[in-house]
Protein backbone atom coordinates (compact mmCIF):
# COMPACT_ATOMS: atom_id res chain seq x y z
CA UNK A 1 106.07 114.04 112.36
CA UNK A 2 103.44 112.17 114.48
CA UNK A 3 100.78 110.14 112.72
CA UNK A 4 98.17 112.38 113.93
CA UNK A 5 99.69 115.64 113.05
CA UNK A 6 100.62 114.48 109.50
CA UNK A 7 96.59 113.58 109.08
CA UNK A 8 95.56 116.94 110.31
CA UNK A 9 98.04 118.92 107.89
CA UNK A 10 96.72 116.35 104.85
CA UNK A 11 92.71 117.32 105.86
CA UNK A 12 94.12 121.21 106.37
CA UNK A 13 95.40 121.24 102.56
CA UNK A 14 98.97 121.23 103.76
CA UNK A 15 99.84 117.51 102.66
CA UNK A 16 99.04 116.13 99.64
CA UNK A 17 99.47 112.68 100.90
CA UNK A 18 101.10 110.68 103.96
CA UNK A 19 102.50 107.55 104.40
CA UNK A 20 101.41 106.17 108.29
CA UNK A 21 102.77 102.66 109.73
CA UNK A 22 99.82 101.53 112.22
CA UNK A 23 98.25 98.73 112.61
CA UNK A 24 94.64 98.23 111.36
CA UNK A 25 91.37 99.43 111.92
CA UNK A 26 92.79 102.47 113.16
CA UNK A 27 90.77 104.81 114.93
CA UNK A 28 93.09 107.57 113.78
CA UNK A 29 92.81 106.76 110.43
CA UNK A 30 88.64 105.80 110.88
CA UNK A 31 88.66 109.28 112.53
CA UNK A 32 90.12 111.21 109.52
CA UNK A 33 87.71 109.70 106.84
CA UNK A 34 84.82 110.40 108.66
CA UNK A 35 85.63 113.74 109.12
CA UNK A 36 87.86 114.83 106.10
CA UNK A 37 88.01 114.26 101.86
CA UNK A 38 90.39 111.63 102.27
CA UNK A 39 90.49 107.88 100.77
CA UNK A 40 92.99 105.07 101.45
CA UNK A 41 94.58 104.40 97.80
CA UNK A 42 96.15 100.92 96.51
CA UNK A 43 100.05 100.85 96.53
CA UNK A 44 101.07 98.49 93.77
CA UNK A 45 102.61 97.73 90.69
CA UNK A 46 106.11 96.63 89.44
CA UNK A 47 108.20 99.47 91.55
CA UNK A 48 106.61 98.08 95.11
CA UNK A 49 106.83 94.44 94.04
CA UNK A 50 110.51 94.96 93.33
CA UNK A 51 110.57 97.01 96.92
CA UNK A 52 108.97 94.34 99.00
CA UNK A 53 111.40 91.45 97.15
CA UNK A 54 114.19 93.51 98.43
CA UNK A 55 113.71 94.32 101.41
CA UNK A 56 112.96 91.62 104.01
CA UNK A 57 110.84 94.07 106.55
CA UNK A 58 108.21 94.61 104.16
CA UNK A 59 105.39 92.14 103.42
CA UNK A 60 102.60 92.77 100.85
CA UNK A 61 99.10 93.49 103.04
CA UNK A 62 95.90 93.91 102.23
CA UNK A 63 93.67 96.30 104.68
CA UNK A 64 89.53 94.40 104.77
CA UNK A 65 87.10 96.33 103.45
CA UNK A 66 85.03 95.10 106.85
CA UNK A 67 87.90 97.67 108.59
CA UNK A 68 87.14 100.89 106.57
CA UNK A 69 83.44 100.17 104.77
CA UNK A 70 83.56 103.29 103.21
CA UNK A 71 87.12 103.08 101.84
CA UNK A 72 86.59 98.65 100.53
CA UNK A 73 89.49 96.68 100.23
CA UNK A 74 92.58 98.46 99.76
CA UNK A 75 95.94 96.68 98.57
CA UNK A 76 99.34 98.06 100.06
CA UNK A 77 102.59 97.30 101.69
CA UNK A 78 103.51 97.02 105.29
CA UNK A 79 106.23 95.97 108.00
CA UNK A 80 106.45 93.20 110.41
CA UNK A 81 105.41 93.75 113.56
CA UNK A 82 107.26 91.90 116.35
CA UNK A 83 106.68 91.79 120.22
CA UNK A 84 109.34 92.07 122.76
CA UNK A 85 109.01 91.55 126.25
CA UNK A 86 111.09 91.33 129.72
CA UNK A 87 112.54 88.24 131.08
CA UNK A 88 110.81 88.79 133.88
CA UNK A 89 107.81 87.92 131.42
CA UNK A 90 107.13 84.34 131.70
CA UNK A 91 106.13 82.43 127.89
CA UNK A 92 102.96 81.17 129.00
CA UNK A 93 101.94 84.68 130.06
CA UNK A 94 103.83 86.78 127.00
């Protein structure tokens, strides 16, 4: 389901929660808590350390309270984000 439609069913009621990968501040995300109940929660304890030690794609990350003031700091996990490009790309420019 796209981001956007997952938000809109979680402010409609239909969600109780979603899980989003985007990269942050988000004007999706922004968006929603200005205009819905929502709040980001912390993602933590023993069963997402053990997650993030076993799976190489997923790095702990903590989102700046300067990025959602209304939110503060919020501790979670995330993914790598890596950027591809064509040959045709040279380094200096990529």
């Amino acid at each position: 389901m796209p981001s956007d439609s997952a938000i809109r069913a979680l402010c409609d009621g239909r969600f109780d929660a979603v899980v989003i990968v985007l990269g942050h501040p988000s004007v999706l995300i922004r968006d929603a808590l200005d205009n819905c109940a929502l709040t980001l929660v912390n993602v933590g304890g023993a069963a997402i350390r053990t997650l993030v030690a076993s799976k190489p794609y997923y790095r702990p990350v903590t989102i700046s309270a300067s990025m959602y003031p209304s939110v503060g700091e919020v501790r979670t996990f995330g993914v790598a984000a890596t950027l591809l490009t064509s040959t045709a790309i040279d380094r200096d420019e990529a």
